[in-house]
Protein backbone atom coordinates (compact mmCIF):
# COMPACT_ATOMS: atom_id res chain seq x y z
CA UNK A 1 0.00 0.00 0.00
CA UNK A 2 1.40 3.14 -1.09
CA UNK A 3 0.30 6.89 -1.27
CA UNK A 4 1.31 9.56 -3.43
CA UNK A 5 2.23 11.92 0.05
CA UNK A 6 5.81 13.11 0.49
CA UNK A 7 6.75 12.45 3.54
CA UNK A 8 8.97 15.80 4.11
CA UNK A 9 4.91 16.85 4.08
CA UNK A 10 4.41 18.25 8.17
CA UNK A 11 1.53 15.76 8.52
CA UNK A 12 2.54 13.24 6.30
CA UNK A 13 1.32 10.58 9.18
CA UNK A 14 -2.18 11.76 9.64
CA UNK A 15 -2.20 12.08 5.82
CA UNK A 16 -1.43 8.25 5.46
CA UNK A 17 -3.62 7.80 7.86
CA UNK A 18 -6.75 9.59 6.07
CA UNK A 19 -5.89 7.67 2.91
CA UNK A 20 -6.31 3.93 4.52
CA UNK A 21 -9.33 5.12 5.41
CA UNK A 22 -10.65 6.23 2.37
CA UNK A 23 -9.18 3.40 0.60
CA UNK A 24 -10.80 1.23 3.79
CA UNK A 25 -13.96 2.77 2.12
CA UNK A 26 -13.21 2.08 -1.63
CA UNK A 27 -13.03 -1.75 -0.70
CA UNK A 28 -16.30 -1.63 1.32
CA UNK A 29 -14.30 -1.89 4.81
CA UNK A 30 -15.07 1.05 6.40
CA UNK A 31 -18.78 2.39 6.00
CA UNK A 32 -19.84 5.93 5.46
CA UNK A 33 -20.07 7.07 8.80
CA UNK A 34 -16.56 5.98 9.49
CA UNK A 35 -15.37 8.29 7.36
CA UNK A 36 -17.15 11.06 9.02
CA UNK A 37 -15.96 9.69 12.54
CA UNK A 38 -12.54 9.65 11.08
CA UNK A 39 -12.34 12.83 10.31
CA UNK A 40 -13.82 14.12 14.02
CA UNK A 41 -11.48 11.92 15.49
CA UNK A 42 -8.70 13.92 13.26
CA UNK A 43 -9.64 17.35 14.73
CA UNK A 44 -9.29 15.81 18.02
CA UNK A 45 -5.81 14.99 17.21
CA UNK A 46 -4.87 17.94 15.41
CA UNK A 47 -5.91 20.12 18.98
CA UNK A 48 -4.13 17.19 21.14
CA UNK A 49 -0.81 17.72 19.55
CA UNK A 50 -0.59 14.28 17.31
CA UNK A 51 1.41 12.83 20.11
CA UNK A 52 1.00 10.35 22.73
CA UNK A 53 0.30 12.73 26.15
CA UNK A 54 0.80 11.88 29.70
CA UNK A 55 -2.78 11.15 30.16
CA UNK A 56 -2.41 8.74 27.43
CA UNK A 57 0.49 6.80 28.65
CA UNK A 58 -1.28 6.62 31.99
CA UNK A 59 -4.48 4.70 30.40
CA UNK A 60 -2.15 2.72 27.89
CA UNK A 61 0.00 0.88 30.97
CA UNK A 62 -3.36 0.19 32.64
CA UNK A 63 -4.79 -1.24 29.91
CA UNK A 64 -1.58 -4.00 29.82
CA UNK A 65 -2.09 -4.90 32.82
CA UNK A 66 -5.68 -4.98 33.00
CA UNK A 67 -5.64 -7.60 29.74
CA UNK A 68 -2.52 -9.11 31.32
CA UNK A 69 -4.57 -10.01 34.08
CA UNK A 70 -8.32 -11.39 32.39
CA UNK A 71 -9.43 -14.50 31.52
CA UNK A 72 -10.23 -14.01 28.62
CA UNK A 73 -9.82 -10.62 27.32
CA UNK A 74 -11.39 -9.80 23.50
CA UNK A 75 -10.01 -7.04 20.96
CA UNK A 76 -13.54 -5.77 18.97
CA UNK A 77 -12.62 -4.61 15.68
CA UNK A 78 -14.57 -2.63 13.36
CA UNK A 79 -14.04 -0.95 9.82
CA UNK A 80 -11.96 1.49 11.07
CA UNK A 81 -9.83 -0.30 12.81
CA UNK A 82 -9.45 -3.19 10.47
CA UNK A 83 -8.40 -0.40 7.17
CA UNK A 84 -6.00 1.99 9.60
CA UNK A 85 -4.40 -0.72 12.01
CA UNK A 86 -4.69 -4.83 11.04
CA UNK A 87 -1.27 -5.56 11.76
CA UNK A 88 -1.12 -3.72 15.10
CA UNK A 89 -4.05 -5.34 16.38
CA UNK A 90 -2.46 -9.03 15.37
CA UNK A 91 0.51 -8.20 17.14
CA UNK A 92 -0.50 -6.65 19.92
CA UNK A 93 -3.25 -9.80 20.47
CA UNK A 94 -0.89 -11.95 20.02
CA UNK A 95 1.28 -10.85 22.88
CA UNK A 96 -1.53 -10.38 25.15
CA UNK A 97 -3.21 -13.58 24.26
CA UNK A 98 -6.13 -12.20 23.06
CA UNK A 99 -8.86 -12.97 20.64
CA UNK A 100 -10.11 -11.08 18.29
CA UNK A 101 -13.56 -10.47 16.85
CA UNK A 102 -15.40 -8.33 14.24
CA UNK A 103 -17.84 -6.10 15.67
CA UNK A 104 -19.95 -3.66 13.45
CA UNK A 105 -22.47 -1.20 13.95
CA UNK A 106 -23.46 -0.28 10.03
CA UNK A 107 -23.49 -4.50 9.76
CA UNK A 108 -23.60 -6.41 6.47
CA UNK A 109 -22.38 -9.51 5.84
CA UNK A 110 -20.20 -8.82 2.73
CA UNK A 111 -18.23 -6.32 5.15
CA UNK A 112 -17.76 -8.61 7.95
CA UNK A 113 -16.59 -11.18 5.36
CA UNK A 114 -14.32 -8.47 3.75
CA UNK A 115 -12.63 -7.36 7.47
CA UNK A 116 -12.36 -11.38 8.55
CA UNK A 117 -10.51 -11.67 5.05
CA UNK A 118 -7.96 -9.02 6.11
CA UNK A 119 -7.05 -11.11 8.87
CA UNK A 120 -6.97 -14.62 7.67
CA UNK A 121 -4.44 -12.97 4.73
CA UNK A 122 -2.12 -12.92 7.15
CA UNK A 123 -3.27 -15.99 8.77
CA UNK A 124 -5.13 -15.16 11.89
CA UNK A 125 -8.32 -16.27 12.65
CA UNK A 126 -10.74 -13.95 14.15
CA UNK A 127 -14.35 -14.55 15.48
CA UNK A 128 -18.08 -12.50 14.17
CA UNK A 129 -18.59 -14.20 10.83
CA UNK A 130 -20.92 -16.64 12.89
CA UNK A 131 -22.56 -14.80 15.49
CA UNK A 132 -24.10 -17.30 17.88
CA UNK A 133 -25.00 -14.70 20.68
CA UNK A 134 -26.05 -11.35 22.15
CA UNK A 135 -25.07 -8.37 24.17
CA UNK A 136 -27.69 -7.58 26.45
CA UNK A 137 -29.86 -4.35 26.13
CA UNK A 138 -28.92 -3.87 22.43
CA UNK A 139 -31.75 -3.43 20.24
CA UNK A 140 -29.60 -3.24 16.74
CA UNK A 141 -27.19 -5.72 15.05
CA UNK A 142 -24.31 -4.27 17.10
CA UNK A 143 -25.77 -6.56 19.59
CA UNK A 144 -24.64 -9.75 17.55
CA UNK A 145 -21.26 -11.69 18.74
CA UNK A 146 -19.83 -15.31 19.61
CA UNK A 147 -20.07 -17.13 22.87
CA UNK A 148 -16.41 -17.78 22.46
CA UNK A 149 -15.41 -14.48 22.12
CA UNK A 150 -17.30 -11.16 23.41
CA UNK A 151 -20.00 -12.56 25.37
CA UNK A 152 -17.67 -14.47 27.66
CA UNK A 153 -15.02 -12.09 27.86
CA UNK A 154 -14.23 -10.35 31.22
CA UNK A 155 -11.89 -7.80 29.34
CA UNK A 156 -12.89 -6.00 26.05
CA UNK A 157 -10.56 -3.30 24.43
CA UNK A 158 -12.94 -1.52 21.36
CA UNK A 159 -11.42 1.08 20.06
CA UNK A 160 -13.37 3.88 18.01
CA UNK A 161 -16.60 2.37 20.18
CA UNK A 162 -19.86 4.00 20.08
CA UNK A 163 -21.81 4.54 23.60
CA UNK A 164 -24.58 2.44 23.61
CA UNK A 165 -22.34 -0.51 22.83
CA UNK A 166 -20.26 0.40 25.90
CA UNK A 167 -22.75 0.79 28.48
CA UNK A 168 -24.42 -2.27 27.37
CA UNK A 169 -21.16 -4.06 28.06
CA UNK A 170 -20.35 -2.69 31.35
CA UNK A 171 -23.68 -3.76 32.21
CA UNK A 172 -23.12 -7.20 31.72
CA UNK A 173 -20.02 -6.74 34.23
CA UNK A 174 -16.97 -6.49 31.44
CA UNK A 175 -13.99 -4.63 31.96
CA UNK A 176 -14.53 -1.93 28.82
CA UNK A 177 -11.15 -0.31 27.43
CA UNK A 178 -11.82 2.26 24.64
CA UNK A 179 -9.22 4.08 22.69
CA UNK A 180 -11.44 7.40 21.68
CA UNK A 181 -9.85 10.84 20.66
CA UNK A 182 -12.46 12.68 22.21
CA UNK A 183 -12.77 12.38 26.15
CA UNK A 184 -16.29 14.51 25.89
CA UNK A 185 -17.90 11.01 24.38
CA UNK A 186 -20.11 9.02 25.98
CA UNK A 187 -17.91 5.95 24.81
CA UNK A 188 -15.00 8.21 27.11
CA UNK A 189 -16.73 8.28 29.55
CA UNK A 190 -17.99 5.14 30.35
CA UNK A 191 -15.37 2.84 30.06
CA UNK A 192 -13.31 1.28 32.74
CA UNK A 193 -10.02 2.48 30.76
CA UNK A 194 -10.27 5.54 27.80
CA UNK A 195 -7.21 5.91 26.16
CA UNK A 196 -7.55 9.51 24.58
CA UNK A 197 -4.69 8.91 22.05
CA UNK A 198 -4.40 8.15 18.26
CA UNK A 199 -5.83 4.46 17.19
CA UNK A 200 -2.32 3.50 15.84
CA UNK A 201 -0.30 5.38 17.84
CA UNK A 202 -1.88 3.75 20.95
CA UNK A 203 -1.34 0.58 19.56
CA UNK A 204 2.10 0.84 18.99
CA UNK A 205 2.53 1.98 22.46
CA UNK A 206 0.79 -0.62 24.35
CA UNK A 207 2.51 -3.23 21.85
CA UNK A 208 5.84 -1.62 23.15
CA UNK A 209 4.71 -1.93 26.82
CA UNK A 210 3.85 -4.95 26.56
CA UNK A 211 6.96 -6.39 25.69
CA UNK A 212 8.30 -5.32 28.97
CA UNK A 213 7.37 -4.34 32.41
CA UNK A 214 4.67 -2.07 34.22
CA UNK A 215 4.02 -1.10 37.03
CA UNK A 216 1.05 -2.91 38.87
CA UNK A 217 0.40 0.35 40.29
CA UNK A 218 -0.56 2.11 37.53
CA UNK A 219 -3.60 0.32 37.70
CA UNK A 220 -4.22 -0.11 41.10
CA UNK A 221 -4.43 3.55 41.40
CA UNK A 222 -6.35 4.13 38.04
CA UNK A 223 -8.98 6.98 37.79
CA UNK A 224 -10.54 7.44 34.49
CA UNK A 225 -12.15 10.42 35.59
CA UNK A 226 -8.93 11.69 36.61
CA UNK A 227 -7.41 10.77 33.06
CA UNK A 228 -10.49 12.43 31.39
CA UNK A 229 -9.72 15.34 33.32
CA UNK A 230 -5.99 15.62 32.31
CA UNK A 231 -6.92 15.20 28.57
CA UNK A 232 -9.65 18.00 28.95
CA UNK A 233 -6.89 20.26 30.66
CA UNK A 234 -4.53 19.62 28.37
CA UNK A 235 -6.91 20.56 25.14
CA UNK A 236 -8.03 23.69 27.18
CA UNK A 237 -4.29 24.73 27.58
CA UNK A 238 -2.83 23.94 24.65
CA UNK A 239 -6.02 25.73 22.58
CA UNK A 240 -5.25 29.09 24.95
CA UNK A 241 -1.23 28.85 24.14
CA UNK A 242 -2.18 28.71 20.71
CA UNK A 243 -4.50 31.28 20.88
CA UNK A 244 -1.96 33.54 21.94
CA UNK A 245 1.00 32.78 19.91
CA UNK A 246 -1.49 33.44 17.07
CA UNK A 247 -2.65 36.66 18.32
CA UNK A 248 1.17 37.77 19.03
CA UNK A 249 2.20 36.94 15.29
């Protein structure tokens, strides 16, 4: 997969990033409204800095350890995740023993079979082709998965989540890690863990963390108000400093 993008480009990353999605789209991956959630996720970025923040880091080591330590923790992917991040997601479940399963709100079967394709090419198996169960409280196809996978998990990490689909899971008594730009979402909000960092970027970290050691602590003492709070600091701060370099030039 190439792109025509220089990369001496300032935001050649974010660039790349924008065209996997659209591409994502072209091969009926991502749905329409993932390209509009893309794109609000991208302005969330843009105002965060396009770098992995304290905050961030924080949520990322607890999320380790929380997986670390489940029974059977479950990575939900869905169009977007599958077209900006396939090979992070193998590798990082891979290390953390996870399974994985295809999870989509704008359902079809052609684009589950299309995402589940993605991962077999590089010979992985993933569940959600054969949904044999529900989440509770879910009135919408959302509410389809396996009994292998996300209805017996105790730990779920779904990134780019919508609310609903959250709450409906903490209901059942999971353990709900999101990765979501915006910590104003409902999705942000409530999760066990919200990881208010870039989809890939967060990946990358927590595949890096894993490989080594973390602090039990870190999650011990984990507040996800308290990391919501740091990430809504840190937008408020960093929109005022810019505010006023632009006013002084």
């Amino acid at each position: 997969m190439s792109f025509n993008i220089p990369k001496s480009h300032p935001r050649y990353e974010s660039l790349v990033k924008r065209e996997k999605i659209i591409e994502g789209f072209k091969n009926g991956i991502v749905a329409y409204a993932g390209l509009i959630a893309h794109g609000r996720g991208e302005a969330f970025d843009y105002i965060i800095g396009e770098r992995s923040e304290d905050f961030a880091i924080i949520a990322e080591k607890a999320a380790i350890l929380a997986i670390k330590n489940a029974n059977n923790p479950v990575f939900s992917v869905n169009g977007n995740v599958a077209a900006l991040a396939v090979d992070e997601v193998i590798e990082l479940a891979k290390l953390l023993n996870m399974k994985i399963e295809v999870n989509l709100f704008y359902r079809t079967e052609e684009r589950v079979k299309k995402i589940v394709r993605e991962f077999e090419e590089r010979g992985v198996k993933v569940l959600g082709e054969n949904p044999d169960a529900k989440i509770e409280g879910l009135d919408h196809a959302r509410a389809l998965c396996t009994r292998e996978g996300i209805y017996a998990a105790d730990v779920v990490l779904i990134p780019l989540e919508d609310g609903d689909r959250t709450q409906a899971l903490r209901n059942m008594g999971k353990f709900v890690i999101t990765i979501d730009l915006n910590p104003l979402s409902r999705t942000a909000k409530t999760a066990n863990i919200t990881i208010v960092d870039e989809l890939t970027r967060a990946l990358k970290n927590m595949i890096s963390f894993s490989k080594g050691s973390v602090e039990k602590e870190i999650l011990e003492n984990y507040s996800n108000e308290e990391i919501l709070s740091m990430a809504m600091k840190h937008i408020s701060s960093r929109l005022s400093e810019l505010a006023t370099s632009q006013k002084e030039e």
